[in-house]
N, C-alpha and C. Protein backbone atom coordinates (compact mmCIF):
# COMPACT_ATOMS: atom_id res chain seq x y z
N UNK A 1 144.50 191.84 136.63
CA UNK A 1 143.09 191.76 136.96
C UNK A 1 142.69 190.32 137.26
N UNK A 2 141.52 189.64 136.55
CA UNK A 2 141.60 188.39 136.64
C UNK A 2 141.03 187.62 135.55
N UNK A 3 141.24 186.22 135.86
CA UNK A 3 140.70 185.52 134.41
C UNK A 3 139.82 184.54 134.78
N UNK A 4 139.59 183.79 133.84
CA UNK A 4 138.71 182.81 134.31
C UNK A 4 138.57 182.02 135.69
N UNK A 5 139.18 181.58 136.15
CA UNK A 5 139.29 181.11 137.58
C UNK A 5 140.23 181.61 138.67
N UNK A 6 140.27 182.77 138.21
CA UNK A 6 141.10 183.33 139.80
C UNK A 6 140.32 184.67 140.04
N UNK A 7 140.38 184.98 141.38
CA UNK A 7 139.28 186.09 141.83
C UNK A 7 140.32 187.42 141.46
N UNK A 8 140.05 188.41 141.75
CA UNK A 8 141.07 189.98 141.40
C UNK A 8 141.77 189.70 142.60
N UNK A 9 142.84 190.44 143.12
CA UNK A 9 143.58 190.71 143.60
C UNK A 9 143.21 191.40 144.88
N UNK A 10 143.58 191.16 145.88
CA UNK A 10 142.69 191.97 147.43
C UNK A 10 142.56 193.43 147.11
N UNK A 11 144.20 194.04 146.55
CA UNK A 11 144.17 195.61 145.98
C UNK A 11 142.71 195.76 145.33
N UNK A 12 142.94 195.43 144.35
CA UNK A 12 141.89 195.21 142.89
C UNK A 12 140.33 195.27 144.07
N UNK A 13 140.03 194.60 144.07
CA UNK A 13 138.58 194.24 145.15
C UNK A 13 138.74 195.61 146.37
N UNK A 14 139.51 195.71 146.79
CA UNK A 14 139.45 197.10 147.90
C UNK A 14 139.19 198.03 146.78
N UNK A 15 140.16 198.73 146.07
CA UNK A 15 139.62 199.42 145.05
C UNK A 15 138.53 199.57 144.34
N UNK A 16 137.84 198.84 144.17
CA UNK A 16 136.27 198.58 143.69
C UNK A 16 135.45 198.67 144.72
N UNK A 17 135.46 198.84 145.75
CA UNK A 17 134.49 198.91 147.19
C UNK A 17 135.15 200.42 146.91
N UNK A 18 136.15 200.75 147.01
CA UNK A 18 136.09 202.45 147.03
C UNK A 18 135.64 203.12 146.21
N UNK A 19 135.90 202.80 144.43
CA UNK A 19 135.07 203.57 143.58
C UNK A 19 134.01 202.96 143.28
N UNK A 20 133.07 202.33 143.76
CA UNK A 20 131.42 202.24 144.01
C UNK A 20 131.37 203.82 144.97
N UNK A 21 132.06 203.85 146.34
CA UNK A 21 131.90 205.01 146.77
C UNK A 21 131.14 204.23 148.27
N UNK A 22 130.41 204.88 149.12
CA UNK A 22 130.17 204.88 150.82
C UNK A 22 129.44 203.78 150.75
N UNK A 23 129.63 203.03 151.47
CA UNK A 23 129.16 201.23 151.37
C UNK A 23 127.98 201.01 152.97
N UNK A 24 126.75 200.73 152.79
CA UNK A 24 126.40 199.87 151.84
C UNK A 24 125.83 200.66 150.58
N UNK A 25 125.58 200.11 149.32
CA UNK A 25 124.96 201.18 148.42
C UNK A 25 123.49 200.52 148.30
N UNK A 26 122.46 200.97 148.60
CA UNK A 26 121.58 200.09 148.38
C UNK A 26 120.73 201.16 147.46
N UNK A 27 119.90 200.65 146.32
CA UNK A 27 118.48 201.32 146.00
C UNK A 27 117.24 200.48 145.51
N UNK A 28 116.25 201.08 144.75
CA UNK A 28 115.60 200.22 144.13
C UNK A 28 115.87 199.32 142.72
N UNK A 29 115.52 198.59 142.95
CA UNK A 29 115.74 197.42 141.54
C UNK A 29 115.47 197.44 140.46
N UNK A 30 114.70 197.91 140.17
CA UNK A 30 113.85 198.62 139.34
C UNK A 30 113.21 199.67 138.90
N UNK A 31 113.73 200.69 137.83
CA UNK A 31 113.89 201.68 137.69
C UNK A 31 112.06 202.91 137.96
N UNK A 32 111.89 203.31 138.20
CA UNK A 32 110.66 204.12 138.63
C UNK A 32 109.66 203.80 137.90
N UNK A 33 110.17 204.25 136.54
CA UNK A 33 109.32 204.24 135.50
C UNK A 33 108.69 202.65 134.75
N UNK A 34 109.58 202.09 135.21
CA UNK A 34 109.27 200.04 135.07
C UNK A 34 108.21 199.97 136.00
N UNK A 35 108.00 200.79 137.06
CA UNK A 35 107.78 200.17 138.15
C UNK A 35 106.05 200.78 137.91
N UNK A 36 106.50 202.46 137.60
CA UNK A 36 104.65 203.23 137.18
C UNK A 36 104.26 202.05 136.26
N UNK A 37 105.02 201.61 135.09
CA UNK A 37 104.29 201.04 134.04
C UNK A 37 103.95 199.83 134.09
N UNK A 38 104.62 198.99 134.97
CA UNK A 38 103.80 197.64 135.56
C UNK A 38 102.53 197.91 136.17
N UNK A 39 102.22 198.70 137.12
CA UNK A 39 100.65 199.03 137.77
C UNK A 39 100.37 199.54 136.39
N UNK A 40 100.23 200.58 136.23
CA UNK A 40 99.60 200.97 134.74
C UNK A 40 98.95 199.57 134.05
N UNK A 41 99.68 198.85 133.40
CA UNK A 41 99.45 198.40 132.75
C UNK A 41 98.57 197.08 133.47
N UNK A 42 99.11 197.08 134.69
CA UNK A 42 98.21 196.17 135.53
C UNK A 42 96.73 196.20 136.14
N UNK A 43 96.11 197.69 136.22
CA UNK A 43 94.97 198.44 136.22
C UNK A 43 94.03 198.43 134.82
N UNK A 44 94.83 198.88 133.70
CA UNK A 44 93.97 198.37 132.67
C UNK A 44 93.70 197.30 132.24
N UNK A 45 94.81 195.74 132.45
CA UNK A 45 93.94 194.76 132.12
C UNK A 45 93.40 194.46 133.47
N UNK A 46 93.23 194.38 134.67
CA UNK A 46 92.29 194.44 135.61
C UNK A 46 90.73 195.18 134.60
N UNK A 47 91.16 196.21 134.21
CA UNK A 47 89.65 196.91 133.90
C UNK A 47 89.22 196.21 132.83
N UNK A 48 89.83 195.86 131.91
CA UNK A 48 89.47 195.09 130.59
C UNK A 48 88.70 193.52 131.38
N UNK A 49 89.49 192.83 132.07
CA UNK A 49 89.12 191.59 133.02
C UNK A 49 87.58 191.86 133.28
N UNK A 50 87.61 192.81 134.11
CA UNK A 50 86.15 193.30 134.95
C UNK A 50 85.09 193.49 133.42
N UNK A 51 85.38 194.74 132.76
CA UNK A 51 84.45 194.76 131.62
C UNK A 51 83.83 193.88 130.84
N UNK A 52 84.92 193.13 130.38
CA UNK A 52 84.62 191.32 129.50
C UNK A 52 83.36 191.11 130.68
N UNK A 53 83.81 190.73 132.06
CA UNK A 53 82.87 189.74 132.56
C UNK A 53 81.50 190.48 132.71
N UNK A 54 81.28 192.08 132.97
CA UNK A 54 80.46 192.35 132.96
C UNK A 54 79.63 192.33 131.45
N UNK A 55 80.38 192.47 130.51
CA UNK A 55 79.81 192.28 129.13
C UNK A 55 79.24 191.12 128.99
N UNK A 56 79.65 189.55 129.74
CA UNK A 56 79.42 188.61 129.01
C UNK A 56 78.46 188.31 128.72
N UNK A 57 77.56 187.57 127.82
CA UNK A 57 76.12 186.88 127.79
C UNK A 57 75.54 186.68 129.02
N UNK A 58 74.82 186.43 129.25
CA UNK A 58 74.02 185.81 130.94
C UNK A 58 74.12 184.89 130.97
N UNK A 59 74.58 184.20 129.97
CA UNK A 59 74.32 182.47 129.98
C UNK A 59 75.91 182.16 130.89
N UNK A 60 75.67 181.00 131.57
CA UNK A 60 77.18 180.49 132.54
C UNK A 60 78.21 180.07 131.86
N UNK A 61 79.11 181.26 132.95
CA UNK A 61 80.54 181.00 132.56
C UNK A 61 81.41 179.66 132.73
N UNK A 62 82.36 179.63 132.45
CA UNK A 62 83.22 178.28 132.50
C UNK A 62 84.09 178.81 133.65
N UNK A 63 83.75 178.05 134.81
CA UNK A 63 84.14 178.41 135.76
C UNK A 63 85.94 178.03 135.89
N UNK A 64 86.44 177.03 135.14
CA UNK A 64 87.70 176.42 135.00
C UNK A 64 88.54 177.90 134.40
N UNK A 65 87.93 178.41 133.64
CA UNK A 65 88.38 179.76 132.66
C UNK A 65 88.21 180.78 133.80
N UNK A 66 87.25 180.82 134.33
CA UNK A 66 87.83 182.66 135.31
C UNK A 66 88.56 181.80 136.45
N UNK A 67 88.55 181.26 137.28
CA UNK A 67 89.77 180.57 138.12
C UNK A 67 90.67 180.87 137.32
N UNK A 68 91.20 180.38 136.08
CA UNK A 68 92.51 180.97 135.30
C UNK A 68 92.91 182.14 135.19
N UNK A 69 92.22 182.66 135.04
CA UNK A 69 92.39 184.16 134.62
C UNK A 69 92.54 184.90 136.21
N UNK A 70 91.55 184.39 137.11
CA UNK A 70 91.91 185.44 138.10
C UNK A 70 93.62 184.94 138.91
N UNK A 71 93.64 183.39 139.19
CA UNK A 71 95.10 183.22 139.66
C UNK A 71 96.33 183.72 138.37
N UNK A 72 96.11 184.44 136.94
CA UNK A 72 96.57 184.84 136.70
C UNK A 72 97.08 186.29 136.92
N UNK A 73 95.73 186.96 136.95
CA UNK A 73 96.04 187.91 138.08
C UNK A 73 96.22 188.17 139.09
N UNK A 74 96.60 187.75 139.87
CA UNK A 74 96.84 187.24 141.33
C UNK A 74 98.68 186.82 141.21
N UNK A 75 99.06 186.25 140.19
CA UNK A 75 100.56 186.10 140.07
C UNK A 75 100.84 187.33 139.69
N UNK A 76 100.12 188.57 138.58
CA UNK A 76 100.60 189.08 137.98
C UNK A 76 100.96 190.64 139.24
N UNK A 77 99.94 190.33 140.03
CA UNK A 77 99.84 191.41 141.35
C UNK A 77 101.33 190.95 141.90
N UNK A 78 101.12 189.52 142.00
CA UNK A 78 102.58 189.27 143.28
C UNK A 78 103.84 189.89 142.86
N UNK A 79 104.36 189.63 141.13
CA UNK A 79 105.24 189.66 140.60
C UNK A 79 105.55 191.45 140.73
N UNK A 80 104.66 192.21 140.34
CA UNK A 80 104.30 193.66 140.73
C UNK A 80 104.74 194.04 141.80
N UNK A 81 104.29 193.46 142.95
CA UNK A 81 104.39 193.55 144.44
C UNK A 81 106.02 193.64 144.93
N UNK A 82 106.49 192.70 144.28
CA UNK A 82 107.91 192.77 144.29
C UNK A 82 108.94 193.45 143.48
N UNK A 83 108.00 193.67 142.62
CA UNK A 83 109.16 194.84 142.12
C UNK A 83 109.08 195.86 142.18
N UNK A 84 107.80 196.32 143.14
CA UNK A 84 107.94 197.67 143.42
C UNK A 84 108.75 197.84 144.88
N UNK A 85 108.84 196.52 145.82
CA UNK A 85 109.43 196.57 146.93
C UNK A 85 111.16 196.33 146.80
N UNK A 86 111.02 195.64 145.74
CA UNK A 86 113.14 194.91 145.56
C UNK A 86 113.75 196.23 145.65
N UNK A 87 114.82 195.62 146.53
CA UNK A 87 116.01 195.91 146.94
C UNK A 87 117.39 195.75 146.25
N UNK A 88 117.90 196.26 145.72
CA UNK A 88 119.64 195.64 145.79
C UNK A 88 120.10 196.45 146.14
N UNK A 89 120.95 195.51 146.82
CA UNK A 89 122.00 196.08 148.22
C UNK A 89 123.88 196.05 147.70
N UNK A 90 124.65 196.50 147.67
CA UNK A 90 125.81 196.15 147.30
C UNK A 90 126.81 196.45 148.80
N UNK A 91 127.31 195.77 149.73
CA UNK A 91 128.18 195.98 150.69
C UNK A 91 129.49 195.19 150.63
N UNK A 92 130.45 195.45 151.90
CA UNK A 92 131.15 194.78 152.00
C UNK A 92 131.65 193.14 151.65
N UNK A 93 130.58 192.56 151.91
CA UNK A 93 130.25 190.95 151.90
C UNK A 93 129.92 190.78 150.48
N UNK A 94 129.12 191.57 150.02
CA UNK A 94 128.98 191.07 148.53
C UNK A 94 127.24 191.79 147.95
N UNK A 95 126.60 191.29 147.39
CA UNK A 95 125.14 191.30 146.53
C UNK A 95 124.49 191.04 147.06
N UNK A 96 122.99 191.86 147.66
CA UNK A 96 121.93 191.04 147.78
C UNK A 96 120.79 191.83 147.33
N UNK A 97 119.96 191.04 146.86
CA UNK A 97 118.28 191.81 146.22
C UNK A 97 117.01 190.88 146.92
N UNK A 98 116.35 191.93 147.42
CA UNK A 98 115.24 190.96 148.34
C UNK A 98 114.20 190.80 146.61
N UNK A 99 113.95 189.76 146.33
CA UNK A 99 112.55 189.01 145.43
C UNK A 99 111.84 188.29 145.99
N UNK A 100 110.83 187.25 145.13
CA UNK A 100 110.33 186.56 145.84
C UNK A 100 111.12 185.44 147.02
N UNK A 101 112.54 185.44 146.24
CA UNK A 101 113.42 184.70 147.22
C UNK A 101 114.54 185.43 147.36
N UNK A 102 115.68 185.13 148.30
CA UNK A 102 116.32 186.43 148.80
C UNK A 102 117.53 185.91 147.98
N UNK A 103 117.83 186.84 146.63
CA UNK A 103 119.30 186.67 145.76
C UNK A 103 120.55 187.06 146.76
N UNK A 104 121.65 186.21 146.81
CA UNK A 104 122.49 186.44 147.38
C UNK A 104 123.99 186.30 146.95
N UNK A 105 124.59 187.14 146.86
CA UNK A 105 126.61 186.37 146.34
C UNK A 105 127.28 187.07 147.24
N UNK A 106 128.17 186.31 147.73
CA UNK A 106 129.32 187.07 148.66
C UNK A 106 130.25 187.29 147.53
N UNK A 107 131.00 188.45 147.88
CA UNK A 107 132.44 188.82 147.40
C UNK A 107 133.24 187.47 146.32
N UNK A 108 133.47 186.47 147.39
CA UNK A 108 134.52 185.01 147.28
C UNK A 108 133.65 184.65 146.25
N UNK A 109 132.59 184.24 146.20
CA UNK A 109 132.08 183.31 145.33
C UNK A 109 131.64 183.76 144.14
N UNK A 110 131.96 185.06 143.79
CA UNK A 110 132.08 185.44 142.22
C UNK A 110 133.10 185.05 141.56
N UNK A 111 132.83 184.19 140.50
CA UNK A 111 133.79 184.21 139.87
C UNK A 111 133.97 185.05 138.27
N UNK A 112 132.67 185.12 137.73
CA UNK A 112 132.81 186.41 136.43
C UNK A 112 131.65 187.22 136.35
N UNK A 113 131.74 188.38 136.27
CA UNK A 113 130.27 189.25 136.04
C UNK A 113 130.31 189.91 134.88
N UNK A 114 128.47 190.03 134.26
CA UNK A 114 128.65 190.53 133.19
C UNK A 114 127.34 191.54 133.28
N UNK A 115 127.80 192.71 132.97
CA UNK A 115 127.00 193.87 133.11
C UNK A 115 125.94 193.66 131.93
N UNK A 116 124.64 193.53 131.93
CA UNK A 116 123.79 193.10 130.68
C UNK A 116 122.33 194.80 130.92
N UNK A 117 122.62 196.15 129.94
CA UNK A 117 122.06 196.84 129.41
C UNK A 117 120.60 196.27 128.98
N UNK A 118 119.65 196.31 129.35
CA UNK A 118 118.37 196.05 128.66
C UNK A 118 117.84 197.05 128.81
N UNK A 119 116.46 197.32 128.07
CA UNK A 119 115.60 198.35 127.88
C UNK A 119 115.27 198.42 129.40
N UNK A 120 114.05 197.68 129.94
CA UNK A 120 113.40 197.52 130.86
C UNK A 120 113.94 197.64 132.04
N UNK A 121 115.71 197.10 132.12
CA UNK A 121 116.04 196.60 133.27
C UNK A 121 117.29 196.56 133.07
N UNK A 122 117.92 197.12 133.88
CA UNK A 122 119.87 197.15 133.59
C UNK A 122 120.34 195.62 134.86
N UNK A 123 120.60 194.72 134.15
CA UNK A 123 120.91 193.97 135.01
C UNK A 123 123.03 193.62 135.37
N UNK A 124 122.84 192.92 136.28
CA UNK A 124 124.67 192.37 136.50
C UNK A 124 124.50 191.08 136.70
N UNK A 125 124.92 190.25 135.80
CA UNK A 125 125.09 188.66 135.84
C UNK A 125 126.15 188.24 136.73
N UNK A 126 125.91 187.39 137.74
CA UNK A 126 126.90 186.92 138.17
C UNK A 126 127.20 185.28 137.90
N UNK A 127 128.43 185.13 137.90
CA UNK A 127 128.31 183.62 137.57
C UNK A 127 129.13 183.28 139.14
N UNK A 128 128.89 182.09 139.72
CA UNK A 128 129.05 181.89 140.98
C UNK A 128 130.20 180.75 140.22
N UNK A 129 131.36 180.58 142.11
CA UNK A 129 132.27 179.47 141.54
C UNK A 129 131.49 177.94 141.74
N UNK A 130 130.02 178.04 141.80
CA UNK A 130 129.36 177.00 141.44
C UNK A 130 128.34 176.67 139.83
N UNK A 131 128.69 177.81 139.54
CA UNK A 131 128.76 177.82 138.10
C UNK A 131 126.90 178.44 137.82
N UNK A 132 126.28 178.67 138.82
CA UNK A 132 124.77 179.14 138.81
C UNK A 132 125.06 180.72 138.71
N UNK A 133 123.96 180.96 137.91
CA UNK A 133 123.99 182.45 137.39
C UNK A 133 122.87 182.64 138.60
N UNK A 134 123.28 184.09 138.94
CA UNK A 134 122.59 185.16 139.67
C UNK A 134 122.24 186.28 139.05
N UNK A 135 121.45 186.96 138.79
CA UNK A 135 121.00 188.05 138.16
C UNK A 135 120.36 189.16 139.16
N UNK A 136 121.00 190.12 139.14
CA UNK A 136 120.76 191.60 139.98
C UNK A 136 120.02 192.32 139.05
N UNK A 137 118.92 193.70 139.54
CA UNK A 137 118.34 194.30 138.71
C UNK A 137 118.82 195.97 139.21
N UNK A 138 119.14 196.27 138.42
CA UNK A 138 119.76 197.93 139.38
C UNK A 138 119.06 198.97 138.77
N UNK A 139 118.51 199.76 139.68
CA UNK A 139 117.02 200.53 139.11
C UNK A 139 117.73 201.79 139.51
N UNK A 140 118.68 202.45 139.71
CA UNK A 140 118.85 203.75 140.04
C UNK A 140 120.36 203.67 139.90
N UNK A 141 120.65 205.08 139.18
CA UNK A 141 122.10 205.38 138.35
C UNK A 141 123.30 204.34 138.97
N UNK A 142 123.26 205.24 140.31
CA UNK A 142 124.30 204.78 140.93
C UNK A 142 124.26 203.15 141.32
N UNK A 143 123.48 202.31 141.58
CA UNK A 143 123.65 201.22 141.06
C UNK A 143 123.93 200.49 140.05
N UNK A 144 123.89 201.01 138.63
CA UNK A 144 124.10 200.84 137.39
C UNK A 144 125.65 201.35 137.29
N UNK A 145 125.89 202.34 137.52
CA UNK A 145 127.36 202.61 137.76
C UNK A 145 128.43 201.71 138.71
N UNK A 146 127.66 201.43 139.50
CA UNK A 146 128.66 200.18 140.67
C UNK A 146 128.59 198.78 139.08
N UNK A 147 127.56 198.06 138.94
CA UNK A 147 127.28 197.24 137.86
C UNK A 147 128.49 196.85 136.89
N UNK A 148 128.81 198.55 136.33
CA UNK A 148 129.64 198.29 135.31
C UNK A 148 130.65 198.46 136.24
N UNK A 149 131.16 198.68 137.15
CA UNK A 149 132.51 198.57 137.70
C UNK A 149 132.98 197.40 138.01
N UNK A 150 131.87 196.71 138.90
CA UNK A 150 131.92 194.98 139.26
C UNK A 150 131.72 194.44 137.97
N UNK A 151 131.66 194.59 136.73
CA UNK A 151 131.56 193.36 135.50
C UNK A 151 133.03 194.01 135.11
N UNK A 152 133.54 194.90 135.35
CA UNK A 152 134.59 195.32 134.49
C UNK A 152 135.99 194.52 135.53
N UNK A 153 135.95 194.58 136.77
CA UNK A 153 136.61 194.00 137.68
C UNK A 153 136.64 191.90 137.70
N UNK A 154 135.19 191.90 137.07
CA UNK A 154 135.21 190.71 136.86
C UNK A 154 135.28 189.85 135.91
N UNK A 155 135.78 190.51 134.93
CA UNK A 155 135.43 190.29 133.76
C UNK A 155 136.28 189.22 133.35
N UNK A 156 136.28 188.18 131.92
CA UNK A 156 137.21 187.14 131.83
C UNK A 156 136.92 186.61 130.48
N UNK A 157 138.15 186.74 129.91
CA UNK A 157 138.23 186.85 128.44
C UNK A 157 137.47 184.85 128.08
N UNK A 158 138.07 184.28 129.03
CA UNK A 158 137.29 182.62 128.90
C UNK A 158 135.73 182.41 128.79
N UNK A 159 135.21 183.50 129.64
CA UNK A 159 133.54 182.96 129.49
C UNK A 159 132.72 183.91 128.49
């Protein structure tokens, strides 16, 4: 297989493009239900936001304080925005997930992956042979299943 600094074997790597299965594999990033419960939860403090201000005293607000609060909501929309749109893609060439910036690894420049299970979010760590971690989010089975195949292919008893 391979170890710390050597990539798998061309066999090894063809073999793993076949049992992922029909290439490209692409889905969403984020699993459905991450995705209802971010708006969800983004609608009620929107409504809580709105209520406060309509509740407040009459006397003037601190205008420094709702500027905060609304470019907080305003990040919290963007961050939303994108994870209901992300992509990961798995093809020939390698990884990619459209975010706010476009994540990318070719094939070559993996050097160890580590399949990381979270509640929220099944992610695949990649560590590049520049030593920067990449992080994929795989929102639908069969991306989660490719995940653990590429961390198991990449795996390396050193890191």
């Amino acid at each position: 297989m391979t170890d710390a600094t050597d990539s798998p074997a061309p066999e090894d790597h063809a073999a793993l493009l076949r049992a992922i299965g029909p290439l490209p594999l692409a889905g969403q990033a984020w699993p459905d239900w991450v995705r209802i419960l971010t708006w969800v939860l983004l609608a009620i403090l929107g409504v809580q936001v709105v209520t406060t201000a309509i509740r407040a005293p009459s006397q003037p607000f601190d205008t420094l304080l709702a500027v905060v609060v609304a470019l907080c909501f305003v990040g919290l929309l963007f961050v939303s925005w994108h994870m209901q749109t992300s992509i990961t893609t798995i093809d020939e060439r390698g990884l990619r997930q459209t975010w706010f910036t476009r994540r990318e690894v070719a094939w070559e420049d993996v050097r160890y992956a580590r399949f990381v299970p979270m509640l929220f979010s099944k992610r695949l760590v990649i560590f590049t042979h520049r030593g920067r971690p990449v992080i994929f989010q795989g929102g639908t089975r069969e991306l989660r299943a490719a995940f653990v195949k590429i961390a198991q292919l990449y795996k390396s008893s050193g890191a």
